[in-house]
N, C-alpha and C. Protein backbone atom coordinates (compact mmCIF):
# COMPACT_ATOMS: atom_id res chain seq x y z
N UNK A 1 13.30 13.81 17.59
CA UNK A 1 13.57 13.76 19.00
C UNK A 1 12.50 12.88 19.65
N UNK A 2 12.92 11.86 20.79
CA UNK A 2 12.02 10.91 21.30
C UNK A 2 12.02 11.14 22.76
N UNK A 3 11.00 11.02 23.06
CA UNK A 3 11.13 10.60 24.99
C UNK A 3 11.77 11.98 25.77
N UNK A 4 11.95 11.50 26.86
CA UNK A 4 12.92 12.63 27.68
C UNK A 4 14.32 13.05 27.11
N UNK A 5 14.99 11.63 26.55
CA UNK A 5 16.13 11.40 26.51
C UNK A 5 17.02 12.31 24.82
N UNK A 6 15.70 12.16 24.30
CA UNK A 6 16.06 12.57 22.80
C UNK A 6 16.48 11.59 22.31
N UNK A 7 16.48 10.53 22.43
CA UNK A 7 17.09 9.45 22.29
C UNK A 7 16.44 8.41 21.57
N UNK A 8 16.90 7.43 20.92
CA UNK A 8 16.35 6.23 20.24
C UNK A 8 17.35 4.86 19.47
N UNK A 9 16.72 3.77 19.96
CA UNK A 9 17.55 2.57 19.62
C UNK A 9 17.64 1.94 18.36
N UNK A 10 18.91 2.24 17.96
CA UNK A 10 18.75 1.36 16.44
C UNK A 10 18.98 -0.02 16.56
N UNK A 11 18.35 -1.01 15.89
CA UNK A 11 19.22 -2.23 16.20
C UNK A 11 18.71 -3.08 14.76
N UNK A 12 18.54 -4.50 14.76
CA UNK A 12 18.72 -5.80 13.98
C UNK A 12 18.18 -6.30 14.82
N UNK A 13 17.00 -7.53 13.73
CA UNK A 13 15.96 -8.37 14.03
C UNK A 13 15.58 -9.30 12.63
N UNK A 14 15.51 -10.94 12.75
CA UNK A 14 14.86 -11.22 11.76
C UNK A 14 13.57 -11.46 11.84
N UNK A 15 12.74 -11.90 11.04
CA UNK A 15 11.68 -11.92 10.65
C UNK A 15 10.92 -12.76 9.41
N UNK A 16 10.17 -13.54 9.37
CA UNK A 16 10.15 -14.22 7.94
C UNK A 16 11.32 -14.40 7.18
N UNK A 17 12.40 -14.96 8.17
CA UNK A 17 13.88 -15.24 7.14
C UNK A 17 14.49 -14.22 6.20
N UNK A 18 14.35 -13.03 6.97
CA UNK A 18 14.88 -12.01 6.72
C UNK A 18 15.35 -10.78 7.80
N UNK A 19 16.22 -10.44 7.68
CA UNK A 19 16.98 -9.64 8.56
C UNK A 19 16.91 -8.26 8.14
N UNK A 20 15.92 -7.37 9.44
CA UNK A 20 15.69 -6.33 9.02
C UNK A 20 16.31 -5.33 9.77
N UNK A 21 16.56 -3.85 9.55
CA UNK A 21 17.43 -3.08 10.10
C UNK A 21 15.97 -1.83 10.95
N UNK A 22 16.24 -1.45 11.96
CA UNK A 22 15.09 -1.08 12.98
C UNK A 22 15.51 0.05 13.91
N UNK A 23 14.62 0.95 13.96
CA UNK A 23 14.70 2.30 14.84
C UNK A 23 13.43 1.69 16.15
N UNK A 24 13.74 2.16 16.95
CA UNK A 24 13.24 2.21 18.40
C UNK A 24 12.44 3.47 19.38
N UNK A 25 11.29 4.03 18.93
CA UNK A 25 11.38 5.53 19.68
C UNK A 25 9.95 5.46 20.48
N UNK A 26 10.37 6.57 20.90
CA UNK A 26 8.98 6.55 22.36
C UNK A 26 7.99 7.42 21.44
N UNK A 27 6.42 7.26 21.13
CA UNK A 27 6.23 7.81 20.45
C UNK A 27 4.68 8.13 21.57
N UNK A 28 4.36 8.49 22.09
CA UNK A 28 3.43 9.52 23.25
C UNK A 28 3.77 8.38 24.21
N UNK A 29 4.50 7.99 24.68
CA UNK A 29 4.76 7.08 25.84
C UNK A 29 4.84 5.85 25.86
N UNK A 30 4.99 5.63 24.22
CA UNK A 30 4.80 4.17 23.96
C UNK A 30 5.61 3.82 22.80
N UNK A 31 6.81 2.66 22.35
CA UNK A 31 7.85 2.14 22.05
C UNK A 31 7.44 1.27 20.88
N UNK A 32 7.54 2.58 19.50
CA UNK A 32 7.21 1.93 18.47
C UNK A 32 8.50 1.48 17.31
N UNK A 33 8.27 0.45 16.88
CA UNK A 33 9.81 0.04 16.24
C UNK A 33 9.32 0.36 14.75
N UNK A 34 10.29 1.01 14.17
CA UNK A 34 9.95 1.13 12.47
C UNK A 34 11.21 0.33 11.88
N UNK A 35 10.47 -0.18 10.73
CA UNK A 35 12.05 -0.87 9.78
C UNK A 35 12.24 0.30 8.77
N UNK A 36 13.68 -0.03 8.40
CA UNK A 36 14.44 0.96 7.81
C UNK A 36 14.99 0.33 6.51
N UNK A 37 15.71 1.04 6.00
CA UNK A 37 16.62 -0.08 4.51
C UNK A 37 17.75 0.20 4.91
N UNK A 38 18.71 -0.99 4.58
CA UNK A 38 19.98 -1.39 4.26
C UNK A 38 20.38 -0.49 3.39
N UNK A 39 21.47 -0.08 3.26
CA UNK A 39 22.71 1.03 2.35
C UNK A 39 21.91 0.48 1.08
N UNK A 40 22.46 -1.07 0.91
CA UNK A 40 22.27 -1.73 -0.63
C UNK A 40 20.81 -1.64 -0.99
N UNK A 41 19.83 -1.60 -0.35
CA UNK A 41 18.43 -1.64 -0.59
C UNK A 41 17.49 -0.26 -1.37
N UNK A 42 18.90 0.78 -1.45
CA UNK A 42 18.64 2.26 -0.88
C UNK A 42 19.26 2.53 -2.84
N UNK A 43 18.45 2.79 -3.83
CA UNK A 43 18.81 3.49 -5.26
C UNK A 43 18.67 4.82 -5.28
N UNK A 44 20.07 5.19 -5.88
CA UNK A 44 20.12 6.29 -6.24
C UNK A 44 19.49 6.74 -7.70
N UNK A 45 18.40 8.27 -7.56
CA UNK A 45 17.61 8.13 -8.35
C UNK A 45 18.29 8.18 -10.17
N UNK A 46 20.03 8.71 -9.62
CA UNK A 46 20.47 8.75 -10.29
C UNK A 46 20.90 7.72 -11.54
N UNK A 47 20.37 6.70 -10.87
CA UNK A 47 21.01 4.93 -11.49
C UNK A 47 19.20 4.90 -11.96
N UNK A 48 18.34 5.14 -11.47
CA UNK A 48 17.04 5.02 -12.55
C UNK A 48 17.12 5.52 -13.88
N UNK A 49 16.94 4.77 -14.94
CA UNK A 49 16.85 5.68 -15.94
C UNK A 49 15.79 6.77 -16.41
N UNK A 50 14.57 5.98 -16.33
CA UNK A 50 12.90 7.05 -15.89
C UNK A 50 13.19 8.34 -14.89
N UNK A 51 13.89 8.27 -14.37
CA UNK A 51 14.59 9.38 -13.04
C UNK A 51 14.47 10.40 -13.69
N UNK A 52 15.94 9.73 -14.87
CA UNK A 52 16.58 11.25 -15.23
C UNK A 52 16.21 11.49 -16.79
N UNK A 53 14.78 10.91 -17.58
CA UNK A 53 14.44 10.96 -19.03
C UNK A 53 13.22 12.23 -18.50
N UNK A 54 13.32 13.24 -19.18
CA UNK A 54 12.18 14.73 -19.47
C UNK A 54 11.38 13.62 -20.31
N UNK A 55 11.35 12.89 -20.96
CA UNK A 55 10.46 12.31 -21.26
C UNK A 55 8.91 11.39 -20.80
N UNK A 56 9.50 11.34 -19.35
CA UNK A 56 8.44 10.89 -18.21
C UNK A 56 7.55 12.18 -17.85
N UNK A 57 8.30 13.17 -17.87
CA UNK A 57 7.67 14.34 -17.09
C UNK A 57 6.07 14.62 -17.87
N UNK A 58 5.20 14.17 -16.54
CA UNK A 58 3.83 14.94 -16.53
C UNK A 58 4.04 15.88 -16.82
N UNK A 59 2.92 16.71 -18.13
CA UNK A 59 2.29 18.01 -18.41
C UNK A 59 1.57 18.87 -17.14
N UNK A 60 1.33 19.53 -17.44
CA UNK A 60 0.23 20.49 -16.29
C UNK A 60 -0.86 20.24 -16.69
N UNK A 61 -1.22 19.89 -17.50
CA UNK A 61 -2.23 19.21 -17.56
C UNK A 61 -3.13 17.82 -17.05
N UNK A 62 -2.00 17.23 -17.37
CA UNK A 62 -1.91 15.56 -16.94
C UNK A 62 -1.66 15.61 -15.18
N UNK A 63 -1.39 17.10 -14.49
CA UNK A 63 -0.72 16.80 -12.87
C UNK A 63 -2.36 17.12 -12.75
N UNK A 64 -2.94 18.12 -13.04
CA UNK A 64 -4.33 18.79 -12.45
C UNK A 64 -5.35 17.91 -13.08
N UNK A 65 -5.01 16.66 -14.01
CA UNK A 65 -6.27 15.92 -14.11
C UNK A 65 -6.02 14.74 -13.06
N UNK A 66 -4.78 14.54 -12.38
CA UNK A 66 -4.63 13.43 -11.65
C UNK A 66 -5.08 13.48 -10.35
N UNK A 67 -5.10 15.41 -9.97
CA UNK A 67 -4.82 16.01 -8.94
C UNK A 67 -6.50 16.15 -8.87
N UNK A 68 -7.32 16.39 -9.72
CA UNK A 68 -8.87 16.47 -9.41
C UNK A 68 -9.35 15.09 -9.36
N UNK A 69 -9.17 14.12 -9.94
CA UNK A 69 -9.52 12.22 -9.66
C UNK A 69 -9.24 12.56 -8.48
N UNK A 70 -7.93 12.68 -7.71
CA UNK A 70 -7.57 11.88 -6.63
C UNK A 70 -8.29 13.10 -5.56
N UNK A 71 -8.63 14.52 -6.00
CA UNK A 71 -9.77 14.86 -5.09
C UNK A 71 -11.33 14.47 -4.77
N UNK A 72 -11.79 14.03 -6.22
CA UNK A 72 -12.98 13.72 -6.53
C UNK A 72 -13.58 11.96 -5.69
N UNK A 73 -11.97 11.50 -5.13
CA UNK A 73 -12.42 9.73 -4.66
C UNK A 73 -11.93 9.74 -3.59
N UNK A 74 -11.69 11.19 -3.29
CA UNK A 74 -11.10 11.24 -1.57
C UNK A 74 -12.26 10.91 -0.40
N UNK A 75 -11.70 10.83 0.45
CA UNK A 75 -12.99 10.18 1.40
C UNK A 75 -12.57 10.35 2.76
N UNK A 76 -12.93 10.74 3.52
CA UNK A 76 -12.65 10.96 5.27
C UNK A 76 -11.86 9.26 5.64
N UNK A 77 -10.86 9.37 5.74
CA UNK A 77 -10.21 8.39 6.70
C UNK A 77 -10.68 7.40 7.35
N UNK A 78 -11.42 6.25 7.44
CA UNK A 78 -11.59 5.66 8.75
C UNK A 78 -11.03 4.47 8.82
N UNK A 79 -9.83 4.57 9.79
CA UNK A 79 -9.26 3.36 10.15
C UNK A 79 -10.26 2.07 10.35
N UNK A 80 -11.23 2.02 10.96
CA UNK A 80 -11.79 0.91 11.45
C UNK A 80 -12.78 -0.02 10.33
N UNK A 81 -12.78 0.83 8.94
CA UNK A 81 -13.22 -0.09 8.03
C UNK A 81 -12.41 -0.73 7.36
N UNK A 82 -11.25 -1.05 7.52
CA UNK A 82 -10.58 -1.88 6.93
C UNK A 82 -9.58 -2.90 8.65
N UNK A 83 -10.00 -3.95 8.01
CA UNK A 83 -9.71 -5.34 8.40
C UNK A 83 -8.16 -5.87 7.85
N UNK A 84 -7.56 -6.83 8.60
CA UNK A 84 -6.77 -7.69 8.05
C UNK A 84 -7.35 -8.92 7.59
N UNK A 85 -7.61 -8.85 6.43
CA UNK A 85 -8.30 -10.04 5.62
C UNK A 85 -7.15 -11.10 5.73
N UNK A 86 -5.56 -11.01 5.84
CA UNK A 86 -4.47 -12.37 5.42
C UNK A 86 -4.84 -13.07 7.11
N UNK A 87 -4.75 -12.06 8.13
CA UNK A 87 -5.01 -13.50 9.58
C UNK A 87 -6.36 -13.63 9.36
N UNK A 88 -7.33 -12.91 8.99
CA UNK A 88 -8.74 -13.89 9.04
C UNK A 88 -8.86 -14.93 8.26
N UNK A 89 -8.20 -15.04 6.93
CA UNK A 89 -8.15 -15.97 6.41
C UNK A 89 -7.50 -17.42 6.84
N UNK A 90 -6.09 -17.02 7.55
CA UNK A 90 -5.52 -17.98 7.84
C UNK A 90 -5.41 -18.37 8.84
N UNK A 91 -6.26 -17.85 10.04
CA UNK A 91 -7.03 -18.33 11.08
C UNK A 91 -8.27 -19.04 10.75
N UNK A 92 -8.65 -19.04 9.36
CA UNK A 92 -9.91 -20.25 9.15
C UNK A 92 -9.25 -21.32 8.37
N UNK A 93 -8.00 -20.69 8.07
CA UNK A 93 -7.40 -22.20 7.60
C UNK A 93 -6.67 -23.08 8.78
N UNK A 94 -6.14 -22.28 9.72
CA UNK A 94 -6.07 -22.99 11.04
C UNK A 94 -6.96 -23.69 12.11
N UNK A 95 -7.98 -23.36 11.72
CA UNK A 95 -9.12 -23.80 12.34
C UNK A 95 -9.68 -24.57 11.78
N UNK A 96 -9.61 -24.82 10.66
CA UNK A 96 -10.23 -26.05 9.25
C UNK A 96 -9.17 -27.19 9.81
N UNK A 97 -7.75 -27.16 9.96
CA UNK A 97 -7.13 -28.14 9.88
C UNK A 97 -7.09 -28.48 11.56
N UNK A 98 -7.36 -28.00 12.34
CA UNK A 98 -7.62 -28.22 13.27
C UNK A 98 -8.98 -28.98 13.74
N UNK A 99 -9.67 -28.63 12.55
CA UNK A 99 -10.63 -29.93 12.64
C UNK A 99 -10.97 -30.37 11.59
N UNK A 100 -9.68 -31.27 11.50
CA UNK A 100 -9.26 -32.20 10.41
C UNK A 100 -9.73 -31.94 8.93
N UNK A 101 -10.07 -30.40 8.51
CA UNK A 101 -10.02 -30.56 7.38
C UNK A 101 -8.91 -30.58 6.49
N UNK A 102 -9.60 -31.00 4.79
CA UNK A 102 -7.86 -30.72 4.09
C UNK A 102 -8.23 -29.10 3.26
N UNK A 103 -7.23 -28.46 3.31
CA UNK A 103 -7.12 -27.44 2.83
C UNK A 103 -6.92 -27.15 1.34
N UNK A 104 -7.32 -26.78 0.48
CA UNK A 104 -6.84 -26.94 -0.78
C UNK A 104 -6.79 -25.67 -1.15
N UNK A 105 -5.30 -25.13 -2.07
CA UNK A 105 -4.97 -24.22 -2.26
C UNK A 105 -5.20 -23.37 -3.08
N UNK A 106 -5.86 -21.79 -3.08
CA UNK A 106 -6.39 -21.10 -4.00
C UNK A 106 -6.19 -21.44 -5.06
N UNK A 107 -7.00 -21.17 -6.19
CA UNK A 107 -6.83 -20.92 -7.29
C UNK A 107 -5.60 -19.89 -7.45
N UNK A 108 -4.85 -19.97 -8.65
CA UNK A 108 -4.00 -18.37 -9.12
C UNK A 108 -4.65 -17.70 -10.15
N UNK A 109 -4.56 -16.69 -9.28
CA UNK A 109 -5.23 -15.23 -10.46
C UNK A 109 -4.42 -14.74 -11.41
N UNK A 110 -5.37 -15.17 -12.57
CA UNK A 110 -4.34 -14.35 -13.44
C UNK A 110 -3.88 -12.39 -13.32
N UNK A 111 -2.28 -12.82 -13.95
CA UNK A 111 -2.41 -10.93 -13.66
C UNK A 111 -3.12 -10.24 -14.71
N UNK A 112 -3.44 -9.24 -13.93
CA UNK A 112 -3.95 -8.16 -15.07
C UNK A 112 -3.28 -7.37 -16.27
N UNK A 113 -3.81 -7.21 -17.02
CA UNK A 113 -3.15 -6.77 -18.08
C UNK A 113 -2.85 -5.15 -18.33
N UNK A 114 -1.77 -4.65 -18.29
CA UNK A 114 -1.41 -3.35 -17.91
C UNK A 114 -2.30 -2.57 -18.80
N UNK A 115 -2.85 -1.40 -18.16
CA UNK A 115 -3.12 -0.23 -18.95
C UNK A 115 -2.31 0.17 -20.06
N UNK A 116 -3.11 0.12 -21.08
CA UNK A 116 -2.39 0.70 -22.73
C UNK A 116 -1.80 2.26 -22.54
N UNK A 117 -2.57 3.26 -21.83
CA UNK A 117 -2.61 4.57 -21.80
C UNK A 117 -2.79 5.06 -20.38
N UNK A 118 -1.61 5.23 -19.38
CA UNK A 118 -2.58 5.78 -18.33
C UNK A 118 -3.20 7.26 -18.30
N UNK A 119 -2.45 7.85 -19.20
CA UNK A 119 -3.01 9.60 -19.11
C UNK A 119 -4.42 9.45 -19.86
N UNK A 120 -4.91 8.64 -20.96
CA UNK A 120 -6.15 8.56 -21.24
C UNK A 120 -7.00 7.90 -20.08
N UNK A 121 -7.03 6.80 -19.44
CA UNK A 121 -7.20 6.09 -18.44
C UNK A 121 -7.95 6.86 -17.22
N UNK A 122 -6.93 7.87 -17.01
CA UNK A 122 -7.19 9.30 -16.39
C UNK A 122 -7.85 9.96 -16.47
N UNK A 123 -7.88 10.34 -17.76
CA UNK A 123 -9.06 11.69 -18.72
C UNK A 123 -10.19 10.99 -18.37
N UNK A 124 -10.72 9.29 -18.79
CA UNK A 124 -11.70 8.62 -18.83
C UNK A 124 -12.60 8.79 -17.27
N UNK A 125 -11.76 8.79 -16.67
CA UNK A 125 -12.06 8.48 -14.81
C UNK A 125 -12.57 9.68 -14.51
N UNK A 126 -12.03 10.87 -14.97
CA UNK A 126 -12.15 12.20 -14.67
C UNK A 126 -13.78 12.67 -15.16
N UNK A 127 -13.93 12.28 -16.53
CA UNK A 127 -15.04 12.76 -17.33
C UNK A 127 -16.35 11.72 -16.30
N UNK A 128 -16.07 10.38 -15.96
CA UNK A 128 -17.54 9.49 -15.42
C UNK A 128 -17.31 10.36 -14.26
N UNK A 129 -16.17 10.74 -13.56
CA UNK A 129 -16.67 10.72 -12.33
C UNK A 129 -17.50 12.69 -12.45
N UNK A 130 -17.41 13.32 -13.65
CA UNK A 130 -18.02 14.33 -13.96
C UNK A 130 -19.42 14.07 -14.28
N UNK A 131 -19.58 13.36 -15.34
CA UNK A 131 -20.92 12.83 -15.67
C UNK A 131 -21.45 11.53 -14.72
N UNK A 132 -21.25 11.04 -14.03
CA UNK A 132 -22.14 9.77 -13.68
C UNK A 132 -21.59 10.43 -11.89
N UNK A 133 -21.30 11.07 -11.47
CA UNK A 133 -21.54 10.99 -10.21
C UNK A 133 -20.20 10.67 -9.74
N UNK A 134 -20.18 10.22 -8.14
CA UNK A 134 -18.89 9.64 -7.55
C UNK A 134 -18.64 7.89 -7.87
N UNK A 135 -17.35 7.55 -8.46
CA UNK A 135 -16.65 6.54 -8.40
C UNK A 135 -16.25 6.06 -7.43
N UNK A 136 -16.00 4.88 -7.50
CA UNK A 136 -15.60 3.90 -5.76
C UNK A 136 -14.90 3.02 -6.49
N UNK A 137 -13.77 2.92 -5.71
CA UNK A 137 -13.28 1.38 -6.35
C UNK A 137 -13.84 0.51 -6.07
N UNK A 138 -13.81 -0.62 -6.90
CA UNK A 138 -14.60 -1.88 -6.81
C UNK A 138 -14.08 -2.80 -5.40
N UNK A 139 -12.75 -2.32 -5.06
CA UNK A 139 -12.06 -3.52 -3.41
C UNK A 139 -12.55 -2.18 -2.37
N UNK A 140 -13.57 -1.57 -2.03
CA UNK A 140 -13.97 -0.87 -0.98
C UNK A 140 -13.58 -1.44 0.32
N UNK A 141 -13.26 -0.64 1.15
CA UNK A 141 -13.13 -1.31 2.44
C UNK A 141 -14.12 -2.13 3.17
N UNK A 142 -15.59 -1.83 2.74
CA UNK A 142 -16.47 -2.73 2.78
C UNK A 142 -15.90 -4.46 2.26
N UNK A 143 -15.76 -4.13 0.99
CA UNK A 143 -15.33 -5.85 -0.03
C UNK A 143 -14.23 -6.08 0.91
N UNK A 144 -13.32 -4.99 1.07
CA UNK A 144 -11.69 -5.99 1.92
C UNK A 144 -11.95 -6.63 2.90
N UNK A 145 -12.99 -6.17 4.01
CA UNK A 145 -13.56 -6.28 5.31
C UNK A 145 -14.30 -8.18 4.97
N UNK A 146 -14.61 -7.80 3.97
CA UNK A 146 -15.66 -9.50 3.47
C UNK A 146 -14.57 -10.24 3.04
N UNK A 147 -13.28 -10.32 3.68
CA UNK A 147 -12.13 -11.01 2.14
C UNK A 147 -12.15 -12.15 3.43
């Protein structure tokens, strides 16, 4: 329920050459638009095959070692340390060519190479962050903030 009215606008908008489908609602007095998915965009979990294989299914073991990592690297929230690193970047590339520099285009990173094991992967993360103290990921909102 939104606004006085209970009410809210669905509509269509493109965007980066794409046409997105959009809700409209008053959200403390102020008119926030969310995108939504298309019917076709929308899988049934039934058509996954991983969905419906018992063979995916986490142990109880494997949920409460994922479930203590992801307590052990939790961290109080703060919106304001993280930055949009893509317009700072490309506001210094607008500003480079704006004074006449030439721009030359990143390097490509190679991808990374998937984890062999993630439930060991897990165990591993679990035991340093037992023995060596608290873990941080290496892209901290500090590093994103410097991107």
């Amino acid at each position: 329920m939104t606004g006085r009215t209970g009410r809210a606008a669905l509509g269509r908008f493109v965007m980066r050459a794409r046409e997105y489908l959009a809700i409209v609602r008053d959200r403390g007095g102020v008119l926030a638009l969310t995108t939504m998915l298309f019917t076709d965009e929308i899988r049934d979990p039934k058509d996954v095959d991983a969905a419906r294989q018992t063979s995916h299914q986490p142990t109880r073991e494997q949920l409460e070692a994922a479930v203590a990592v992801i307590e052990e690297l939790s961290r109080e929230w703060r919106p304001d340390k993280y930055k949009d690193g893509y317009s700072r970047r490309l506001r210094r590339v607008i500003d480079g060519r704006r004074h006449g520099e030439t721009i030359a285009a990143p390097a490509t990173a190679e991808a990374p190479s998937p984890a062999p094991d993630l439930v060991a992967a897990l165990e591993r993360t679990l035991q340093e962050l037992k023995h060596g103290g608290s873990r941080r990921s290496s892209r901290t909102p500090e590093r994103q903030a410097a991107d």
